[in-house]
PDB file of N, CA and C in Angstrom:
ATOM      1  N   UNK A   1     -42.640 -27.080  76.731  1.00  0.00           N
ATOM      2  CA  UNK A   1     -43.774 -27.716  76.076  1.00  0.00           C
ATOM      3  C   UNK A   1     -44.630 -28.398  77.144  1.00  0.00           C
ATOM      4  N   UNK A   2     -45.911 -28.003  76.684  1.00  0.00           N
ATOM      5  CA  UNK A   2     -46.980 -28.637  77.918  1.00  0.00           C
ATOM      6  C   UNK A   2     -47.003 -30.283  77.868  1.00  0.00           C
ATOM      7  N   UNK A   3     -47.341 -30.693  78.621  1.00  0.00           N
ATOM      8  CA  UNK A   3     -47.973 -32.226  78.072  1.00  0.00           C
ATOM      9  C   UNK A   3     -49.168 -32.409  77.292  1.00  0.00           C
ATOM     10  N   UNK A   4     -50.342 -31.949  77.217  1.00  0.00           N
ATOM     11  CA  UNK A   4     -50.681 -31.803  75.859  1.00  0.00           C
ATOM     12  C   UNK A   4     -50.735 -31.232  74.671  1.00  0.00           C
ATOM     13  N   UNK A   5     -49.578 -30.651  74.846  1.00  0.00           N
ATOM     14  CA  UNK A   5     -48.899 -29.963  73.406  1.00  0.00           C
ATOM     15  C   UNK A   5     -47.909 -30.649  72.928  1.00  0.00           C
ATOM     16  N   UNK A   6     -47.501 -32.243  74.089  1.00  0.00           N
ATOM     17  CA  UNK A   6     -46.436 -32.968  73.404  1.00  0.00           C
ATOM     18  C   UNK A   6     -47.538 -34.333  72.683  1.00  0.00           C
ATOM     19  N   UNK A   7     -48.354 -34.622  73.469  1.00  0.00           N
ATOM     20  CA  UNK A   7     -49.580 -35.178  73.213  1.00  0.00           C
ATOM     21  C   UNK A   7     -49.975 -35.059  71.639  1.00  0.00           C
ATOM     22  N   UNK A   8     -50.687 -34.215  70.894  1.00  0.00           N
ATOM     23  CA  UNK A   8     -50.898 -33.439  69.881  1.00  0.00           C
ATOM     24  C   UNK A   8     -49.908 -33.431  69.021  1.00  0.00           C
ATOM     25  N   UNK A   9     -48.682 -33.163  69.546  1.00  0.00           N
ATOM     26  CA  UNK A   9     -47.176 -33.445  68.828  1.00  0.00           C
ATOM     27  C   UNK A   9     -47.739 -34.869  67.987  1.00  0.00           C
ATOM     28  N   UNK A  10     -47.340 -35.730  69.306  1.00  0.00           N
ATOM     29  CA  UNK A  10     -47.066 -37.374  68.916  1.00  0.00           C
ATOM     30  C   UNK A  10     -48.356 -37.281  67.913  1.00  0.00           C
ATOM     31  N   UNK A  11     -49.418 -36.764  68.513  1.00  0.00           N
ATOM     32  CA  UNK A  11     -50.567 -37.429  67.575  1.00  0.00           C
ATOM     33  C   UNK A  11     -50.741 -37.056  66.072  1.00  0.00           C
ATOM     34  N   UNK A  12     -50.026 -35.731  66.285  1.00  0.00           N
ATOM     35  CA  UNK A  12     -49.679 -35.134  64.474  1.00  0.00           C
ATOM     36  C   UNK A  12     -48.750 -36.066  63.812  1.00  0.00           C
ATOM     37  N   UNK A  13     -47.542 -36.104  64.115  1.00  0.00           N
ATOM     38  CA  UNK A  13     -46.768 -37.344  63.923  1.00  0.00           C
ATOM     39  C   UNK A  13     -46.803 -38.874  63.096  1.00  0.00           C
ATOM     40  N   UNK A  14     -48.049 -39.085  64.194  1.00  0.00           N
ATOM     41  CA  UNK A  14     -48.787 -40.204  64.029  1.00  0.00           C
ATOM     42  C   UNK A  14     -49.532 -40.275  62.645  1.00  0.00           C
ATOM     43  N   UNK A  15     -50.879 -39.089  62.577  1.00  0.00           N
ATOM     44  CA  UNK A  15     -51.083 -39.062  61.616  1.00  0.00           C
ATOM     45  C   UNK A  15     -50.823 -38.571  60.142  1.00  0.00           C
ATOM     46  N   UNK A  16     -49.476 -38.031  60.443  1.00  0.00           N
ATOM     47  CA  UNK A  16     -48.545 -37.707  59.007  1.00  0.00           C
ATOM     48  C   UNK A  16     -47.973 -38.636  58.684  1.00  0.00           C
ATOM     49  N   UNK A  17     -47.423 -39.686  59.606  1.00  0.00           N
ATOM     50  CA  UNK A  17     -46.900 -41.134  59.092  1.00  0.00           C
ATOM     51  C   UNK A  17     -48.293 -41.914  58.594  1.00  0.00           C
ATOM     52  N   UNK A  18     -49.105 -42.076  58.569  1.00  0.00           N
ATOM     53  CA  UNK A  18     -50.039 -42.512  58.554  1.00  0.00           C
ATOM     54  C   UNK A  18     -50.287 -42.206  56.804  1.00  0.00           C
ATOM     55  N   UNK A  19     -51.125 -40.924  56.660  1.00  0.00           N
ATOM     56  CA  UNK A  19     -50.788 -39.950  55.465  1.00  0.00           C
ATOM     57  C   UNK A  19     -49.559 -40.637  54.436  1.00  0.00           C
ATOM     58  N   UNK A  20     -48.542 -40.364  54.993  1.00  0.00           N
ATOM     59  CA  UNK A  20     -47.692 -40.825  53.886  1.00  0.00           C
ATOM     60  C   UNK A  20     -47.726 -42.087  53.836  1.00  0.00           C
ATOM     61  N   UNK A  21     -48.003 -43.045  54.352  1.00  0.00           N
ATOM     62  CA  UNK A  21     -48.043 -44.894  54.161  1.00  0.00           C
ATOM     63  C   UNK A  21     -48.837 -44.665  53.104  1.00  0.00           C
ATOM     64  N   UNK A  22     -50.378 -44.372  53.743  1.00  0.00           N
ATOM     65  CA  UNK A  22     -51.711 -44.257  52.319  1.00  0.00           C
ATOM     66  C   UNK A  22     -51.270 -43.966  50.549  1.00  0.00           C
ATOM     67  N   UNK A  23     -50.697 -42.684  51.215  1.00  0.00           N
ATOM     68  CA  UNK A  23     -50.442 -41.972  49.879  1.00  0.00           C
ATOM     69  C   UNK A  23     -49.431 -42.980  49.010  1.00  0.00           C
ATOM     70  N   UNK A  24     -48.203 -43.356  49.385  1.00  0.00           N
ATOM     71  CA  UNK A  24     -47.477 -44.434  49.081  1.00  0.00           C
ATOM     72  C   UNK A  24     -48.377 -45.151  48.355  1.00  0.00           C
ATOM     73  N   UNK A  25     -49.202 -46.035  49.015  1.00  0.00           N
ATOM     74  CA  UNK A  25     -50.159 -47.274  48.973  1.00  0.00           C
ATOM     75  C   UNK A  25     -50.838 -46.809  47.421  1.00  0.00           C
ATOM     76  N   UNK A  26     -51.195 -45.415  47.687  1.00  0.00           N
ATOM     77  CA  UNK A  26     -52.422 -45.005  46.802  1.00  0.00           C
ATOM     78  C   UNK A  26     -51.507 -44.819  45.289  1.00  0.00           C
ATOM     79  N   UNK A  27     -50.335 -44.843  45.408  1.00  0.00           N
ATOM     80  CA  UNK A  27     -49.478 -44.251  44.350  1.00  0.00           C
ATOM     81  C   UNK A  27     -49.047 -45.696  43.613  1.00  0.00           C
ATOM     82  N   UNK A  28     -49.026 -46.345  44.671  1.00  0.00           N
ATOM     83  CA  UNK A  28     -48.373 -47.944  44.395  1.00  0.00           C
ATOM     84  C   UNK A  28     -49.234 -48.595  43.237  1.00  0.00           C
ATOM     85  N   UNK A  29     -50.627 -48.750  44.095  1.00  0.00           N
ATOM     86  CA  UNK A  29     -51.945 -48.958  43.434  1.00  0.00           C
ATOM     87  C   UNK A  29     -52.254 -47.890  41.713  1.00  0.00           C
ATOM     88  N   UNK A  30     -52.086 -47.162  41.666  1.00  0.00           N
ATOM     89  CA  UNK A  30     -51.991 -46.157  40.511  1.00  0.00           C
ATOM     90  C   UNK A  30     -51.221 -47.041  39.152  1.00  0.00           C
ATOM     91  N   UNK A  31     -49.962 -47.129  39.888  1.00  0.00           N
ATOM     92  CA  UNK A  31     -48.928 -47.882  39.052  1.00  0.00           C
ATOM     93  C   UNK A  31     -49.544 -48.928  38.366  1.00  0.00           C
ATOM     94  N   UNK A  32     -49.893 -49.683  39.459  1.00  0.00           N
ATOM     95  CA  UNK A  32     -50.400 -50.800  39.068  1.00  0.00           C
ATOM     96  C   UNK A  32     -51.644 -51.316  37.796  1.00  0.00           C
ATOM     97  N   UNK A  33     -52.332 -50.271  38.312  1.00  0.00           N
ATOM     98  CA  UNK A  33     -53.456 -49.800  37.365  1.00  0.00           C
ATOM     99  C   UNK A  33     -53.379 -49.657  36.490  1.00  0.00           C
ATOM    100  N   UNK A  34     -52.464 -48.628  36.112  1.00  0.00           N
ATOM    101  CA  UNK A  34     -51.528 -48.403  34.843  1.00  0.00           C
ATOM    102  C   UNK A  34     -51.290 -49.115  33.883  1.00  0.00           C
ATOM    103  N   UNK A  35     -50.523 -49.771  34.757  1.00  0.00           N
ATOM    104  CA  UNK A  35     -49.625 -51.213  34.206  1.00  0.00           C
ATOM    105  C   UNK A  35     -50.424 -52.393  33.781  1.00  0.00           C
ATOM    106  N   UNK A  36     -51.825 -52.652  34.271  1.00  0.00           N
ATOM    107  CA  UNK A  36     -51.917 -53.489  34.179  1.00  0.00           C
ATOM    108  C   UNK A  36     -53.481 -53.074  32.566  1.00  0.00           C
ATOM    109  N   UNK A  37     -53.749 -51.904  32.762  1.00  0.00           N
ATOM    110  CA  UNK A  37     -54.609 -51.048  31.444  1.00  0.00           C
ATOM    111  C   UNK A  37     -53.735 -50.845  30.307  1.00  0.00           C
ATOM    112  N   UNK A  38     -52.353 -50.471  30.258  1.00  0.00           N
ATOM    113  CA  UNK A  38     -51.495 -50.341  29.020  1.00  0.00           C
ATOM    114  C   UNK A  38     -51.335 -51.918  28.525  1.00  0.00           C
ATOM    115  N   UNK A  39     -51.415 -53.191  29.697  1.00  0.00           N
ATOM    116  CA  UNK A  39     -51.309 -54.815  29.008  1.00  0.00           C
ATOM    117  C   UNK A  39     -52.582 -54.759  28.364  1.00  0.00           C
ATOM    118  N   UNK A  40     -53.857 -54.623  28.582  1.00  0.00           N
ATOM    119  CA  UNK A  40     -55.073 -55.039  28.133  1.00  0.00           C
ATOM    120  C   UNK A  40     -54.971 -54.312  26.527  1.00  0.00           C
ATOM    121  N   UNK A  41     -54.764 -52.858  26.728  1.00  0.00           N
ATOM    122  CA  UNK A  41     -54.864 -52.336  25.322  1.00  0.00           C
ATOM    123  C   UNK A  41     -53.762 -52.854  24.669  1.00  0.00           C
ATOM    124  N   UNK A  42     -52.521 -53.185  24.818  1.00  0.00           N
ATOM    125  CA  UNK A  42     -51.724 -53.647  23.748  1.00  0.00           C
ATOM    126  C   UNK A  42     -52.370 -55.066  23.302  1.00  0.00           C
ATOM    127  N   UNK A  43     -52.789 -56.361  24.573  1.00  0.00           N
ATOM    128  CA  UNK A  43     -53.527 -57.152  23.764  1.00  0.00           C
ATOM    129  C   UNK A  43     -54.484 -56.696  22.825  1.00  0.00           C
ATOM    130  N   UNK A  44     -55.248 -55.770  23.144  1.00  0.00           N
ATOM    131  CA  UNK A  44     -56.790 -55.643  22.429  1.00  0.00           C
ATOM    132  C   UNK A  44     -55.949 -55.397  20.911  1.00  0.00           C
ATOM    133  N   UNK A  45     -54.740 -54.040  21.131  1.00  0.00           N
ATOM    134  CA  UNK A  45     -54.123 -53.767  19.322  1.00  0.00           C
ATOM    135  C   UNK A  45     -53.771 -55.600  18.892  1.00  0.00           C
ATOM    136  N   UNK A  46     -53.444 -55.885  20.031  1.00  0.00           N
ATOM    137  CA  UNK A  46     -52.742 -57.353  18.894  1.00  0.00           C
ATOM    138  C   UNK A  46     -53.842 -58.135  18.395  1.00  0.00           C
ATOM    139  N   UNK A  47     -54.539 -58.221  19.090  1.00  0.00           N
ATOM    140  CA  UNK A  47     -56.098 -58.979  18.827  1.00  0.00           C
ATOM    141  C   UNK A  47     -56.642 -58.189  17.309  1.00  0.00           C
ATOM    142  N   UNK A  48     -56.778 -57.015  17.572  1.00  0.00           N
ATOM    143  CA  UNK A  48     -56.894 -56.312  16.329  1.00  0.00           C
ATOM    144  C   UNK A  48     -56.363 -56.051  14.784  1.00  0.00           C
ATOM    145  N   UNK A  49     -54.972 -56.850  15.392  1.00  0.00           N
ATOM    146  CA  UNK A  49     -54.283 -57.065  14.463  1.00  0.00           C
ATOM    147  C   UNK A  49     -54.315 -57.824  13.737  1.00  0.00           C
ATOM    148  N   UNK A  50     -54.473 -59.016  14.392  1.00  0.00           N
ATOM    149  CA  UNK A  50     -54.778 -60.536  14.015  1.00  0.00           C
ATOM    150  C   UNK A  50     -55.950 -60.682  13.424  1.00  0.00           C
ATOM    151  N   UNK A  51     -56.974 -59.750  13.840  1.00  0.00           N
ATOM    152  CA  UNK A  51     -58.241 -59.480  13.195  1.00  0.00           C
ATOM    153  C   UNK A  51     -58.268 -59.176  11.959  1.00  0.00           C
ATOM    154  N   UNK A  52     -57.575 -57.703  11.524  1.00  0.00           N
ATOM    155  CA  UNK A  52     -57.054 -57.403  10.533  1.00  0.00           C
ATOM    156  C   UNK A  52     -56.137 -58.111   9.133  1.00  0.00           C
ATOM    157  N   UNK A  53     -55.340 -59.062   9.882  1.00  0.00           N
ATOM    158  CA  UNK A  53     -54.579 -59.713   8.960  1.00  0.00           C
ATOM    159  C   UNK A  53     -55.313 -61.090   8.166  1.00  0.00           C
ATOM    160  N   UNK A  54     -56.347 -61.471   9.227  1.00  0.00           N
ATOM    161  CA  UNK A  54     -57.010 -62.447   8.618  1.00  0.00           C
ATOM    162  C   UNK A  54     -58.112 -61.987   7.552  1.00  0.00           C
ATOM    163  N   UNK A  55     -58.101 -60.717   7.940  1.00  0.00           N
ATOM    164  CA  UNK A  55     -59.554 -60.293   6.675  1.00  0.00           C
ATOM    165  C   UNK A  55     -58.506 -59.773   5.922  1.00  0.00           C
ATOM    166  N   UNK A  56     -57.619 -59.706   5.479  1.00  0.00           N
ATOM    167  CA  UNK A  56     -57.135 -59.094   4.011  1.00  0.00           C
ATOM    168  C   UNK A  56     -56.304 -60.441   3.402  1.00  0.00           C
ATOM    169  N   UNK A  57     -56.333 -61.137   4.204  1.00  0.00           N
ATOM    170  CA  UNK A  57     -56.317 -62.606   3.830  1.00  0.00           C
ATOM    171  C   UNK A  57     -57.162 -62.964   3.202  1.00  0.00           C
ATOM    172  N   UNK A  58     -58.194 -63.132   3.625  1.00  0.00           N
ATOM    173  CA  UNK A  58     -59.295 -63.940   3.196  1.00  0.00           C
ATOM    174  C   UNK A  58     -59.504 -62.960   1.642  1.00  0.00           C
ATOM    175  N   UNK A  59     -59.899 -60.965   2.075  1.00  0.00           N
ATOM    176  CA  UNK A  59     -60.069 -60.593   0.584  1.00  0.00           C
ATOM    177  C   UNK A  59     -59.279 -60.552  -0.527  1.00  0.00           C
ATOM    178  N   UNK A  60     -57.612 -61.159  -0.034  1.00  0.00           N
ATOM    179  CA  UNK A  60     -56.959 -61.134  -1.147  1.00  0.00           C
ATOM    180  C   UNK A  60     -56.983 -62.909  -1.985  1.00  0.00           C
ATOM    181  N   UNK A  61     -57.716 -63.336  -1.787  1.00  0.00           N
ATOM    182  CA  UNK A  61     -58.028 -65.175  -2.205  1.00  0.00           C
ATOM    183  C   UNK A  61     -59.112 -64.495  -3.228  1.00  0.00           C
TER     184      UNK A  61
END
């Protein structure tokens, strides 16, 4: 192996570790996203709910 074919090596290396940190990162972040859009809509159903229960309240008076 030449020296800049070990060069190129390291630097592929480099940027495949690199690559996979991101991707990690980007997957992490996803989750998160997720996680944190499935909390909002279950509040919004409960909110909706509560919405709901007070008007068939009120039309059953």
């Amino acid at each position: 192996m030449r020296g800049g074919d070990k060069v190129e090596s390291e630097v592929e290396k480099y940027l495949n570790n690199i690559k996979s940190v991101l991707d990690q990162k980007k997957k992490e972040s996803y989750l998160q996203l997720q996680k944190k859009f499935d909390e909002l809509i279950q509040n919004k159903e409960k909110q909706l709910e509560e919405v709901k229960r007070k008007a068939l309240k009120e039309v059953s008076k």
